[in-house]
N, C-alpha and C. Protein backbone atom coordinates (compact mmCIF):
# COMPACT_ATOMS: atom_id res chain seq x y z
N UNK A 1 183.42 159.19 5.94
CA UNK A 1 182.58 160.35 5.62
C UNK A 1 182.41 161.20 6.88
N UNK A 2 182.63 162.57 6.74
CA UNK A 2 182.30 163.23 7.58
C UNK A 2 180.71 163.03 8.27
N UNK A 3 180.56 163.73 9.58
CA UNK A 3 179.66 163.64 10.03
C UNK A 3 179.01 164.51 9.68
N UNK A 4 178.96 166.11 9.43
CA UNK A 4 178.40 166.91 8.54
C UNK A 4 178.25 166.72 7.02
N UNK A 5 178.42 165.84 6.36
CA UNK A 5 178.13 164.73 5.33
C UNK A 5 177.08 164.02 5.27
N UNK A 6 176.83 163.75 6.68
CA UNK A 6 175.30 162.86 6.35
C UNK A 6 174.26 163.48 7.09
N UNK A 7 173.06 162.71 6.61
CA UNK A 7 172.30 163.11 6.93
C UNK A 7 171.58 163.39 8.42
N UNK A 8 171.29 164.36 8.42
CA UNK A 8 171.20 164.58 9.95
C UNK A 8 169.61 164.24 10.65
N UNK A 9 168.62 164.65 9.67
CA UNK A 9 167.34 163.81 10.30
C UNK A 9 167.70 162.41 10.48
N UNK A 10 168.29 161.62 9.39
CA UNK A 10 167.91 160.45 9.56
C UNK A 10 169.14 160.00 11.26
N UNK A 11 169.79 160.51 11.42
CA UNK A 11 170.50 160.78 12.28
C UNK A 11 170.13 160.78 13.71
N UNK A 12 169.19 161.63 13.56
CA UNK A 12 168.14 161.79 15.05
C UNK A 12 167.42 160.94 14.91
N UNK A 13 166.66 160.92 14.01
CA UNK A 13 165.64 159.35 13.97
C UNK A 13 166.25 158.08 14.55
N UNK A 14 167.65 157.98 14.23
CA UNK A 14 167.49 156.71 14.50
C UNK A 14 168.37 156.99 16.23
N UNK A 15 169.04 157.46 16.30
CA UNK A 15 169.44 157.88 18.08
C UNK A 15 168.34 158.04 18.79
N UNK A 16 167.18 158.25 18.04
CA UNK A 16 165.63 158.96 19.23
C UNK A 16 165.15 157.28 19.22
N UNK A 17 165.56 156.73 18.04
CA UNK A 17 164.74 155.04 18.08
C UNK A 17 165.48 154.41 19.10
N UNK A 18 167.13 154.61 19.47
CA UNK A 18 167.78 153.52 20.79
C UNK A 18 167.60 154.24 21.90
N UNK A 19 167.14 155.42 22.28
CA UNK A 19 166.93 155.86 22.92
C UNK A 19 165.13 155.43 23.70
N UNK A 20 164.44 155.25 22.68
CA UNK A 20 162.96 155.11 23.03
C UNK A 20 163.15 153.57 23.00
N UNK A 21 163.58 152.44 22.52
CA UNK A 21 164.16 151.36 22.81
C UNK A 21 164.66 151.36 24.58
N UNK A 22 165.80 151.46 25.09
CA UNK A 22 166.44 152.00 26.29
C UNK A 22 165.23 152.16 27.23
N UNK A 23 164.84 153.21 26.92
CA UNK A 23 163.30 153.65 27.81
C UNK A 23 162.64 152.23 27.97
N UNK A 24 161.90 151.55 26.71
CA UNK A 24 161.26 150.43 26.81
C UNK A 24 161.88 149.48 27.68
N UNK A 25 163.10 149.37 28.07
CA UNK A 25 163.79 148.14 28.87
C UNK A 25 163.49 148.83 30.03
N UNK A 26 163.86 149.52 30.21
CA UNK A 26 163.77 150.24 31.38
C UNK A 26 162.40 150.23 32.41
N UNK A 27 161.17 150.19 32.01
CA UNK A 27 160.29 150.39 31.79
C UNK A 27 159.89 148.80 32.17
N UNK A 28 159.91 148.15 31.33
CA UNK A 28 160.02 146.66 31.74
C UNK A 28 160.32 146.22 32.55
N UNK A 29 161.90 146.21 32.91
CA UNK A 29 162.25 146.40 34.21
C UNK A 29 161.73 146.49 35.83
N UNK A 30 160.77 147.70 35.60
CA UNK A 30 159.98 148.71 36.44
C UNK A 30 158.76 147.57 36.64
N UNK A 31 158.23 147.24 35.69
CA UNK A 31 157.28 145.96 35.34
C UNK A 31 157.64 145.12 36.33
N UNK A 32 159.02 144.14 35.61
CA UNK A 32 158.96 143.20 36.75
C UNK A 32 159.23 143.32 38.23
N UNK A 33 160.28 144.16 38.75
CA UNK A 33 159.76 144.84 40.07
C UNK A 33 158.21 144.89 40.61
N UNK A 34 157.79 145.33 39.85
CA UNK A 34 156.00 145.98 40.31
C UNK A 34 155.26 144.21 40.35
N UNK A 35 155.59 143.29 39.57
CA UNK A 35 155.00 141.99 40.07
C UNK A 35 155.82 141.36 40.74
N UNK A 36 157.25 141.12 40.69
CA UNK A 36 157.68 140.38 42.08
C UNK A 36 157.62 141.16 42.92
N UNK A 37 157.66 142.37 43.43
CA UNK A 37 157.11 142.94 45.03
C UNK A 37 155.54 142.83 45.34
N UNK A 38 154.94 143.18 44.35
CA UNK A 38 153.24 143.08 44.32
C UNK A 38 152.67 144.07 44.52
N UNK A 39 152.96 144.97 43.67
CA UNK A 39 152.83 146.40 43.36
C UNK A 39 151.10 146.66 43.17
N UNK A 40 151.05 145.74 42.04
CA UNK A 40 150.00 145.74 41.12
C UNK A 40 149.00 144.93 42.14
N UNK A 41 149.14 143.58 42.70
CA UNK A 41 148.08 143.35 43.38
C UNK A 41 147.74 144.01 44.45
N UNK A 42 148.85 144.76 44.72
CA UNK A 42 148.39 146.13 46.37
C UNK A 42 146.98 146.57 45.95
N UNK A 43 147.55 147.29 44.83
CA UNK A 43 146.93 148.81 43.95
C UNK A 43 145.04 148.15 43.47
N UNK A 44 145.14 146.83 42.92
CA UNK A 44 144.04 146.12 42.33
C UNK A 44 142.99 146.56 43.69
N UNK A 45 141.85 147.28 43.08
CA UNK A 45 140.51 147.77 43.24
C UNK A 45 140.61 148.57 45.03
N UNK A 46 142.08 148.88 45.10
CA UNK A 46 142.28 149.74 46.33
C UNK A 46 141.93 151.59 46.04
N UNK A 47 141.61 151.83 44.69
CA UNK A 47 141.25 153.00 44.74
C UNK A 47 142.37 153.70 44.79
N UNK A 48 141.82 155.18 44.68
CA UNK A 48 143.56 156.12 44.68
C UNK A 48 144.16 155.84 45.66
N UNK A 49 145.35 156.45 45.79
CA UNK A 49 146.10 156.15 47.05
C UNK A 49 147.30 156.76 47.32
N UNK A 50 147.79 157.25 48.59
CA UNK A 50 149.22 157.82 48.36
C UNK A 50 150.05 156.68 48.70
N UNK A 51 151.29 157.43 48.10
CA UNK A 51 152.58 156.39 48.14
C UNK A 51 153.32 156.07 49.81
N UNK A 52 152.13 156.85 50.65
CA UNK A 52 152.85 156.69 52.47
C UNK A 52 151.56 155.46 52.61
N UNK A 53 150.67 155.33 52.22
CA UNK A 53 149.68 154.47 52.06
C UNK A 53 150.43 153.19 51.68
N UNK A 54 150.27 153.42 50.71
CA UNK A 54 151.24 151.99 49.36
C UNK A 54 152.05 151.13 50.21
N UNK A 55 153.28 152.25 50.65
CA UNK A 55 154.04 151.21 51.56
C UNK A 55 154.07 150.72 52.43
N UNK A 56 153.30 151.50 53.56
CA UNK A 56 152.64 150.90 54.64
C UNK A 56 151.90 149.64 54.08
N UNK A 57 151.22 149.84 53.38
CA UNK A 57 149.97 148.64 53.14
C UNK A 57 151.46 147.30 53.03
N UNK A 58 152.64 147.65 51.96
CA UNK A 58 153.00 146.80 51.48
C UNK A 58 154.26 146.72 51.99
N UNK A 59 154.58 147.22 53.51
CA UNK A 59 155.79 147.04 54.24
C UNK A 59 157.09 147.31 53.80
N UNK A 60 157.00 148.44 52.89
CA UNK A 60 158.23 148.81 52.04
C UNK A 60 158.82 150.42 52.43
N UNK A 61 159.75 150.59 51.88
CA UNK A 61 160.43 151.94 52.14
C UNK A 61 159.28 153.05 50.98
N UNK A 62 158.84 154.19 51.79
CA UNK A 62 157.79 154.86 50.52
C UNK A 62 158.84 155.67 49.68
N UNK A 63 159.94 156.12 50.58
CA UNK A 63 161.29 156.81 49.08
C UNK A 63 161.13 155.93 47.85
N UNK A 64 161.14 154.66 48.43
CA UNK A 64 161.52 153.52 47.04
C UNK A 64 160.39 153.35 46.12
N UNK A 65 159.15 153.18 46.86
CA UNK A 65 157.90 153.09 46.14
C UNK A 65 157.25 154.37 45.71
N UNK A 66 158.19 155.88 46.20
CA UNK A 66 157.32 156.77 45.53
C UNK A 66 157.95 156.94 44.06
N UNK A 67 159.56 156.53 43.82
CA UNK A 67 160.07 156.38 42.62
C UNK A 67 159.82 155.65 41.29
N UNK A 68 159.58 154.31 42.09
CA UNK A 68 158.70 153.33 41.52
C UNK A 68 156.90 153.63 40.76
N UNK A 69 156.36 154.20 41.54
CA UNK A 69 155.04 154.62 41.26
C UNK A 69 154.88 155.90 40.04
N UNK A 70 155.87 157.05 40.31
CA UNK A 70 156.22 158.07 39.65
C UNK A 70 156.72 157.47 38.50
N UNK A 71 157.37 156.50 37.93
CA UNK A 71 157.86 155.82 37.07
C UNK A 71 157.00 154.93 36.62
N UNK A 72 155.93 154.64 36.84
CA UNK A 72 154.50 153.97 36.64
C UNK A 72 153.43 154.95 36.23
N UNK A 73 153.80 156.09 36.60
CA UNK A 73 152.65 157.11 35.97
C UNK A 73 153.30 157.54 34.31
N UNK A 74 154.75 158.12 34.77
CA UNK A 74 155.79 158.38 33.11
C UNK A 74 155.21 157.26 31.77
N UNK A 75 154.99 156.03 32.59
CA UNK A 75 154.57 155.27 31.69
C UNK A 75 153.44 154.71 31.00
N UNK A 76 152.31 155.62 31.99
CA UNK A 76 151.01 154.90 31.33
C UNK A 76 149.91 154.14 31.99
N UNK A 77 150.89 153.52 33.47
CA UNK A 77 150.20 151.86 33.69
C UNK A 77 149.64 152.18 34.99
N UNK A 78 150.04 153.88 35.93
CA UNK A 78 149.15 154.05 36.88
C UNK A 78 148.58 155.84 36.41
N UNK A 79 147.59 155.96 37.46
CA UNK A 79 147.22 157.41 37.16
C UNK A 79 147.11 157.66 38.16
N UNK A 80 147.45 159.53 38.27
CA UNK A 80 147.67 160.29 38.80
C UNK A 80 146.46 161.46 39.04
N UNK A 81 145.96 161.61 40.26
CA UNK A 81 145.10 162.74 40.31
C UNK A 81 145.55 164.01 40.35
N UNK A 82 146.57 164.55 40.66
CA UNK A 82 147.22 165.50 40.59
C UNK A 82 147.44 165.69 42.17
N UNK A 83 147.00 165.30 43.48
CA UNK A 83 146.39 165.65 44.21
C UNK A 83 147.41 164.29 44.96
N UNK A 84 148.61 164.01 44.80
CA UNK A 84 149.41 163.09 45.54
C UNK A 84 148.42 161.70 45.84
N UNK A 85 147.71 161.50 44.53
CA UNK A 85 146.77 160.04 44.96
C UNK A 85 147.07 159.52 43.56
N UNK A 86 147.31 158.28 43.46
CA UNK A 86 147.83 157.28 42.61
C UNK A 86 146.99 156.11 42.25
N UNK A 87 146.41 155.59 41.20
CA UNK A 87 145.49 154.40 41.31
C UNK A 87 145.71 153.55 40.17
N UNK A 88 145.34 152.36 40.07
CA UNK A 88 146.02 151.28 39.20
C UNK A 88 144.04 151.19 39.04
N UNK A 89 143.71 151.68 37.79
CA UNK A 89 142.93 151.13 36.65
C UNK A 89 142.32 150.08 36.94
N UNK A 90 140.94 149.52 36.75
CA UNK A 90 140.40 148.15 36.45
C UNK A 90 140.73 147.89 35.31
N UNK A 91 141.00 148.85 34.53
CA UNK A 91 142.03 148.07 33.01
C UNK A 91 143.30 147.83 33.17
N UNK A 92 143.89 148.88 33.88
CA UNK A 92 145.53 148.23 33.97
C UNK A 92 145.32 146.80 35.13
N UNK A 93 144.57 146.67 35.74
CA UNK A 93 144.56 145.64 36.76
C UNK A 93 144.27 144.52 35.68
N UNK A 94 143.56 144.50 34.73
CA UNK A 94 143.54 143.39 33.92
C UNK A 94 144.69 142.65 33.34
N UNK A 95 145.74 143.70 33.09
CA UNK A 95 146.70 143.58 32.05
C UNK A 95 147.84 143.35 33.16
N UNK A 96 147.89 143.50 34.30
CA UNK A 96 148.69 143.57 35.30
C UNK A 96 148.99 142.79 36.52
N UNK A 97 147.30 143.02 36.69
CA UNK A 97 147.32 142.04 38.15
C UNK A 97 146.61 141.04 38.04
N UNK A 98 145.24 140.65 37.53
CA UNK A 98 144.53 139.72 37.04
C UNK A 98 145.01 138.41 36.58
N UNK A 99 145.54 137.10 37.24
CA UNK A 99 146.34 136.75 36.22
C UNK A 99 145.35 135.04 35.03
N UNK A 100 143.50 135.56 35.81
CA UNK A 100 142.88 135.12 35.25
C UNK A 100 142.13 135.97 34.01
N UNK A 101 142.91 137.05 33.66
CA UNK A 101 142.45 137.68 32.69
C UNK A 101 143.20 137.47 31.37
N UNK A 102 141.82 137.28 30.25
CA UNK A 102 143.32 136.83 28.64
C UNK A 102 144.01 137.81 28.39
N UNK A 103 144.01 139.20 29.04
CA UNK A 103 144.75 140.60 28.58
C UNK A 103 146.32 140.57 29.71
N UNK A 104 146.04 139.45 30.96
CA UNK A 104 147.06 139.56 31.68
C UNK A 104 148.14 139.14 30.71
N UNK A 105 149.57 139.72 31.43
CA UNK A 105 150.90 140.18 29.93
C UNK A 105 151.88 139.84 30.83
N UNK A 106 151.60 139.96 31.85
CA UNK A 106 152.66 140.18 32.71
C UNK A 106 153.64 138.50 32.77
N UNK A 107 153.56 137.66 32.62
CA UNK A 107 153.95 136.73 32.93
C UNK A 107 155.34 136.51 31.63
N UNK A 108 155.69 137.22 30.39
CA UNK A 108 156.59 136.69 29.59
C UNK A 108 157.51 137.73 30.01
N UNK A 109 157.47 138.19 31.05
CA UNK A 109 158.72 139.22 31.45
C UNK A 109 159.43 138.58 32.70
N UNK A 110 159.16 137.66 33.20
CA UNK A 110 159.76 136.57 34.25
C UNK A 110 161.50 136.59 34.16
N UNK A 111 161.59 136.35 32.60
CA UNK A 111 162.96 135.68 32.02
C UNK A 111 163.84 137.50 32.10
N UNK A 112 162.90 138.07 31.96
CA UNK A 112 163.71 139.40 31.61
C UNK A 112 165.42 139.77 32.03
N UNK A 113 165.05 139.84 33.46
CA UNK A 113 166.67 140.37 34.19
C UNK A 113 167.72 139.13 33.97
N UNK A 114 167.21 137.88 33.57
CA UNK A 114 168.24 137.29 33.88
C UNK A 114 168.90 137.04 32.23
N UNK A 115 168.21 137.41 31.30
CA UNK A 115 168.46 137.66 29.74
C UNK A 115 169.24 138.77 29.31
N UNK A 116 168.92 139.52 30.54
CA UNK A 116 169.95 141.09 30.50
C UNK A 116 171.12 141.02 30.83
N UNK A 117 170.69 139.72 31.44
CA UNK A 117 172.40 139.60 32.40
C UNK A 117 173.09 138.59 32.15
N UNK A 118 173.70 137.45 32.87
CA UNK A 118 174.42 136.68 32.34
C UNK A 118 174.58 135.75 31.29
N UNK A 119 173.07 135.82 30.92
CA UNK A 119 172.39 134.93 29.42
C UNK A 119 173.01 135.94 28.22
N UNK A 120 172.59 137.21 28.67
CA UNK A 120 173.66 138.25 27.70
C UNK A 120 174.78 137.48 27.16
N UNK A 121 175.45 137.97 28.65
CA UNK A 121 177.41 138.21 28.43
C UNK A 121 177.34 136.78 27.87
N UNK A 122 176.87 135.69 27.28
CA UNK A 122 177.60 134.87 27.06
C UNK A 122 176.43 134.14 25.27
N UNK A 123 176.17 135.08 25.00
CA UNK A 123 175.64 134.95 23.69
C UNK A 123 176.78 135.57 22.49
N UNK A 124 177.91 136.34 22.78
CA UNK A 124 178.56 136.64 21.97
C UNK A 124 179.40 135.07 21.79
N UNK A 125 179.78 134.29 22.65
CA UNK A 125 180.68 133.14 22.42
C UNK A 125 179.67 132.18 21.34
N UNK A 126 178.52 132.27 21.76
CA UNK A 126 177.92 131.46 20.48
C UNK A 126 177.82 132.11 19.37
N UNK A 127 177.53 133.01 19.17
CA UNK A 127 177.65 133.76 17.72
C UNK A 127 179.77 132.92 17.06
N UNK A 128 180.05 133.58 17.76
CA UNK A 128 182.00 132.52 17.44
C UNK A 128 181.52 131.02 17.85
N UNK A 129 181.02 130.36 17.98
CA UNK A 129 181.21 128.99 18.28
C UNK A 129 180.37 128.07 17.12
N UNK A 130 178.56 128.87 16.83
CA UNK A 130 177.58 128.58 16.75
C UNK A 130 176.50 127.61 17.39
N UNK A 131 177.02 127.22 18.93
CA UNK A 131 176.47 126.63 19.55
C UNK A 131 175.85 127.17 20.45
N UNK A 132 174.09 126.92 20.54
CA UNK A 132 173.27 127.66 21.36
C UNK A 132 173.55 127.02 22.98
N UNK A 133 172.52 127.82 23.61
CA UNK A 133 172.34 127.35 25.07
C UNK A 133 171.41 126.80 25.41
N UNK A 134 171.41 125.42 26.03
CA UNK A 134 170.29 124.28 26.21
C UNK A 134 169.09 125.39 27.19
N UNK A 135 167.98 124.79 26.79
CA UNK A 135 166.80 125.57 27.95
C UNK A 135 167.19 126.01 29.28
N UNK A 136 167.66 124.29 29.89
CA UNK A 136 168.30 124.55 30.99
C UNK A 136 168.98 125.29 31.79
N UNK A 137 169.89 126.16 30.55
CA UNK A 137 170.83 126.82 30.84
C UNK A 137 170.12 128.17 31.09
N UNK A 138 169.12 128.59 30.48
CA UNK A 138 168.46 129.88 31.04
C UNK A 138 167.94 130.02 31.96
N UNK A 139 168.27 128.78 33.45
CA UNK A 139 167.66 129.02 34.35
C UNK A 139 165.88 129.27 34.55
N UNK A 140 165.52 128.85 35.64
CA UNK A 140 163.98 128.52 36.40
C UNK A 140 163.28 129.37 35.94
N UNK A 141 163.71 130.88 35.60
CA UNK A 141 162.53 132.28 35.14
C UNK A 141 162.52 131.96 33.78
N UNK A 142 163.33 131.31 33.05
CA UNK A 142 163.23 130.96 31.48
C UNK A 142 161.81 130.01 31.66
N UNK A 143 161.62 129.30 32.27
CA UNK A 143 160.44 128.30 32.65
C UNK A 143 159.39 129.09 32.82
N UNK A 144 159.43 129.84 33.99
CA UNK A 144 158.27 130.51 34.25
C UNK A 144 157.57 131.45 33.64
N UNK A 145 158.45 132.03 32.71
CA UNK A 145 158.34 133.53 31.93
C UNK A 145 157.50 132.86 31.20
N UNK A 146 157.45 131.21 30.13
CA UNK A 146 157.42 130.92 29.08
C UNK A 146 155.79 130.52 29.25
N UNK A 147 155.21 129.82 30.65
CA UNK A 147 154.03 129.79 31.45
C UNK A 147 153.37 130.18 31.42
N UNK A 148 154.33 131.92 32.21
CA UNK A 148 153.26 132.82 32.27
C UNK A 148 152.67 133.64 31.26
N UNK A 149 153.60 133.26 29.76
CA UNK A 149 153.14 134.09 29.04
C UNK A 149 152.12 133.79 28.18
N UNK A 150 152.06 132.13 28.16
CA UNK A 150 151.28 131.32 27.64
C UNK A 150 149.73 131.19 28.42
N UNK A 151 149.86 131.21 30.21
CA UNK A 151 148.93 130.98 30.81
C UNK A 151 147.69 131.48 30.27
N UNK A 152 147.54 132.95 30.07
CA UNK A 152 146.14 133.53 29.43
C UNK A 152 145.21 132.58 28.51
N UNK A 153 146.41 132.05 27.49
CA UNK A 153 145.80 131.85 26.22
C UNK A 153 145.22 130.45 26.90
N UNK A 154 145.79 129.57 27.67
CA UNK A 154 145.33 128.33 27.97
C UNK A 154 143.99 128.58 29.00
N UNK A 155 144.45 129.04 29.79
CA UNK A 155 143.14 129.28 30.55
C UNK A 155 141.62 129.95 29.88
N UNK A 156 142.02 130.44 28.90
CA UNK A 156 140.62 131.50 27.80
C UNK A 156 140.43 131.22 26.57
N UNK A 157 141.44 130.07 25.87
CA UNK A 157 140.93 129.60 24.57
C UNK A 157 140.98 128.31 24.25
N UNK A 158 142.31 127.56 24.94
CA UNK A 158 142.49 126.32 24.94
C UNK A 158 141.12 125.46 24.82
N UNK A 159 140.46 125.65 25.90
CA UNK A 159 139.25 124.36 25.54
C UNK A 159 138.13 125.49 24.79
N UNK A 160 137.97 126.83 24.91
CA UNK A 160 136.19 126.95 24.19
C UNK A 160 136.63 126.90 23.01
N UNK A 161 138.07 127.52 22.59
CA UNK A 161 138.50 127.83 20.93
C UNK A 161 139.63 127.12 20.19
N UNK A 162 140.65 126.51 20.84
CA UNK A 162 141.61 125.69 20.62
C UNK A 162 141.23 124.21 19.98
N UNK A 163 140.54 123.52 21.25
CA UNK A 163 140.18 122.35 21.24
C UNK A 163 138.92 121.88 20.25
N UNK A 164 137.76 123.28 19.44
CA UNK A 164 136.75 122.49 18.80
C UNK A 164 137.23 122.73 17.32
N UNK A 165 138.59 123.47 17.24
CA UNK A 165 138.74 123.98 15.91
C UNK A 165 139.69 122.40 15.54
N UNK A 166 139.84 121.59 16.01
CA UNK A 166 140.26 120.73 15.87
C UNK A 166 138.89 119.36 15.93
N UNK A 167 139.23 118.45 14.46
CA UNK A 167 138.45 117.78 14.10
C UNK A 167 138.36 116.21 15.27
N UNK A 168 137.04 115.92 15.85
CA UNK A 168 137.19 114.86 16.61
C UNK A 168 137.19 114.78 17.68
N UNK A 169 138.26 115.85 18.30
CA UNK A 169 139.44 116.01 19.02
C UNK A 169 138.59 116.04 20.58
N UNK A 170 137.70 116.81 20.59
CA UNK A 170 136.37 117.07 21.75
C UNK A 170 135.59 115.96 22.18
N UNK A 171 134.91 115.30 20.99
CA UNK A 171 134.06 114.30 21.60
C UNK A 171 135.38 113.04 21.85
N UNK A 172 136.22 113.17 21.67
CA UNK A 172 137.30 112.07 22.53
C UNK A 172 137.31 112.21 23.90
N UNK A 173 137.71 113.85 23.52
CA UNK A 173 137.95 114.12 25.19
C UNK A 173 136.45 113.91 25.99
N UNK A 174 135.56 114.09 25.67
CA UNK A 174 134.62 113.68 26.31
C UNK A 174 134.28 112.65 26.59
N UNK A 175 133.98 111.69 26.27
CA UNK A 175 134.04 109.87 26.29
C UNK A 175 134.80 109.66 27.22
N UNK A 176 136.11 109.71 26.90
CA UNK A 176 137.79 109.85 27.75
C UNK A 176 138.66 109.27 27.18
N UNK A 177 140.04 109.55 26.78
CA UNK A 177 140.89 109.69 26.13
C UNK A 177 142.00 109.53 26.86
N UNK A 178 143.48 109.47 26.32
CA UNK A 178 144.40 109.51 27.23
C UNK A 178 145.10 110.81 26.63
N UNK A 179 145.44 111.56 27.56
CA UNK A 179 146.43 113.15 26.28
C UNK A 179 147.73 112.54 27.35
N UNK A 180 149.01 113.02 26.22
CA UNK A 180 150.07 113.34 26.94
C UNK A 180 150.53 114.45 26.53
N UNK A 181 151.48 115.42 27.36
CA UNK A 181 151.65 116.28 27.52
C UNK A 181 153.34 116.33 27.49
N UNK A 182 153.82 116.62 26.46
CA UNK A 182 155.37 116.11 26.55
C UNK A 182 156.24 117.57 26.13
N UNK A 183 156.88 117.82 27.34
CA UNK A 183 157.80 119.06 27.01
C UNK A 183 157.45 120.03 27.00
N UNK A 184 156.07 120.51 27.71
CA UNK A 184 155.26 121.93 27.16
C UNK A 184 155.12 122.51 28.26
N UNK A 185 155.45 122.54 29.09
CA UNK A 185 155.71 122.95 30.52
C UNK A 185 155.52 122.50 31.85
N UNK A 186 154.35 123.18 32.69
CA UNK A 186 154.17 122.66 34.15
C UNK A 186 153.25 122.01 34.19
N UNK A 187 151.85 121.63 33.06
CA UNK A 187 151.26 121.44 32.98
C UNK A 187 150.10 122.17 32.97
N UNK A 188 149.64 123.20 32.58
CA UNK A 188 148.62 123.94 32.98
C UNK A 188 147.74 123.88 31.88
N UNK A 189 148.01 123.27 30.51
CA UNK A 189 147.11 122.96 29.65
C UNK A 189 146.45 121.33 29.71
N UNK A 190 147.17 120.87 30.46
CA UNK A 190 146.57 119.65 31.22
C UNK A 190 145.57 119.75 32.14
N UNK A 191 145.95 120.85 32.98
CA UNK A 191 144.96 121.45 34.30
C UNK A 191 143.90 121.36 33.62
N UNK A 192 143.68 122.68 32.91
CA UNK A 192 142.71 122.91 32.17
C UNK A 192 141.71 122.33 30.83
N UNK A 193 142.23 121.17 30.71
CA UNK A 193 141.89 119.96 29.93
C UNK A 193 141.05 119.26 30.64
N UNK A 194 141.57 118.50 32.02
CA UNK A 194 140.96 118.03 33.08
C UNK A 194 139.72 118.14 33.50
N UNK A 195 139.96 119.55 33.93
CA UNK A 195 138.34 120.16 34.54
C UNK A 195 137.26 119.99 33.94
N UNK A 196 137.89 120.17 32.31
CA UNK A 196 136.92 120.23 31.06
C UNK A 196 136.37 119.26 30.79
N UNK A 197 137.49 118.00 30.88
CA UNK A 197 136.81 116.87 30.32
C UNK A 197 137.16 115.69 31.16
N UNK A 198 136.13 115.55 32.65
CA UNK A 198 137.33 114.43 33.71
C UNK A 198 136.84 113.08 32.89
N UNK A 199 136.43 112.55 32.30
CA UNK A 199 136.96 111.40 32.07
C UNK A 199 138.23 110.84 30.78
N UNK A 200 138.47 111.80 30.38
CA UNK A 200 140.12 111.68 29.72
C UNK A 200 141.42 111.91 31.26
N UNK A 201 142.07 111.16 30.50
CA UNK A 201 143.59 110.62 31.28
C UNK A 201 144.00 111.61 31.10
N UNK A 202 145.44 112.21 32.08
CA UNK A 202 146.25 112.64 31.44
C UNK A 202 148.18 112.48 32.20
N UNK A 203 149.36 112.64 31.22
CA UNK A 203 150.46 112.00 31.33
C UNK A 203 151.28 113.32 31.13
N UNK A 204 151.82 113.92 32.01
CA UNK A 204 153.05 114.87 31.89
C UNK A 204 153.96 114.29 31.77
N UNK A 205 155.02 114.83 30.85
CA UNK A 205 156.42 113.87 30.78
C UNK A 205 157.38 115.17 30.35
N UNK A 206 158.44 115.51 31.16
CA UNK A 206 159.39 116.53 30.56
C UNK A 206 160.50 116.13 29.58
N UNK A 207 161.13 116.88 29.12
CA UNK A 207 162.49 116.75 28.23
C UNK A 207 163.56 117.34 28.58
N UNK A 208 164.36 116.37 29.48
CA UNK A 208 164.49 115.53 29.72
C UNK A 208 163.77 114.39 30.59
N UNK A 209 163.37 113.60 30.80
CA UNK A 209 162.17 113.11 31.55
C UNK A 209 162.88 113.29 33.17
N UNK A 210 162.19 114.17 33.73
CA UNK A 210 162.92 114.27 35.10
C UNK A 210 161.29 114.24 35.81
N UNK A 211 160.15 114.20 35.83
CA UNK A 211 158.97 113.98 36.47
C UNK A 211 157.76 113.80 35.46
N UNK A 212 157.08 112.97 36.59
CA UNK A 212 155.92 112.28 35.84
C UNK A 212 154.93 111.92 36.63
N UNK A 213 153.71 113.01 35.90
CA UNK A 213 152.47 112.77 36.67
C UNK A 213 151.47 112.31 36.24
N UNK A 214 150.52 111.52 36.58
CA UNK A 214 149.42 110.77 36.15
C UNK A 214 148.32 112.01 36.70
């Protein structure tokens, strides 16, 4: 069918949707940069600021960080006075830099670049094979991403809202109990179990069992 044949809104609609898609990676991207350099904890309750500031504070090139920052305003997550001063929000600091806040987000974008990249190029052979790729194989940020994205919820609901919606389950842990913890990560819902309730045990065990902590 010709291309003057079809329809042409739906046409743009959907080129403006991979296009605003594109942006979103992009954007993300920009994200994880801004927490592995430490963009966001610079900026946390430093007030406006210029970008000859920024890098000084944060020992970086300011060409690089004024691109970076300008690309942080396009998006939402810093603001702009008009007036070459730049400031990261006590709300975006929640969602950003905080990483004891339940709104912090930042942590399931860990895995990002390396999902873009060679975890990519090699997902078409399983689609022809149908054999996936062990955890392992996504490499250490597959771990961490999965942590950090979880961390909020463990640290802010796990014991006040997790643990009583479950029958029993509390006054065990209180008395003391033994929990094990099998395959669910670094342990940080153990951490936070602990504090809550020290006279329950507790047993990390990975899958494959490669460490084990009492």
């Amino acid at each position: 069918m010709a291309i003057n044949e079809l329809d042409q809104e739906k046409i743009e609609q959907l080129a403006g949707n991979v296009f605003d898609h594109l942006n979103g990676t992009m954007v993300i991207a920009m994200i994880w940069l801004g927490e592995r350099l430490g963009f966001y904890k610079a900026m946390r309750g430093a007030g406006p600021m210029s970008t000859q500031a920024l890098a000084e504070k944060m020992g970086l090139s300011e060409r690089w960080v004024r691109e970076w920052v300008h690309g942080q305003v396009a998006a939402g997550y810093i603001n702009y006075d008009g007036d070459s001063q730049f400031e990261l929000t006590n709300e975006a600091a929640a969602v950003l830099a905080d990483e004891m806040s339940p709104a912090f987000s930042i942590g399931g974008i860990h895995h990002v670049p390396k999902l873009l990249g060679d975890t990519l190029f090699r997902i078409p052979e399983c689609f022809r094979t149908g054999m996936g790729l062990t955890y392992d194989e996504l490499g250490a940020e597959a771990a961490t991403g999965v942590e950090g994205f979880f961390a909020p919820w463990f640290r802010n609901s796990l014991v006040p809202v997790a643990l009583p919606a479950l029958t029993g389950v509390v006054e065990k842990l209180v008395t003391g109990a033994r929990v094990a913890d099998i395959g669910c990560g670094t342990g940080l819902a153990l951490l936070e179990m602990a504090k809550a309730y020290p006279k329950s045990e507790s047993r990390l065990r990975a899958i494959p069992a490669r460490a084990e902590a009492g």
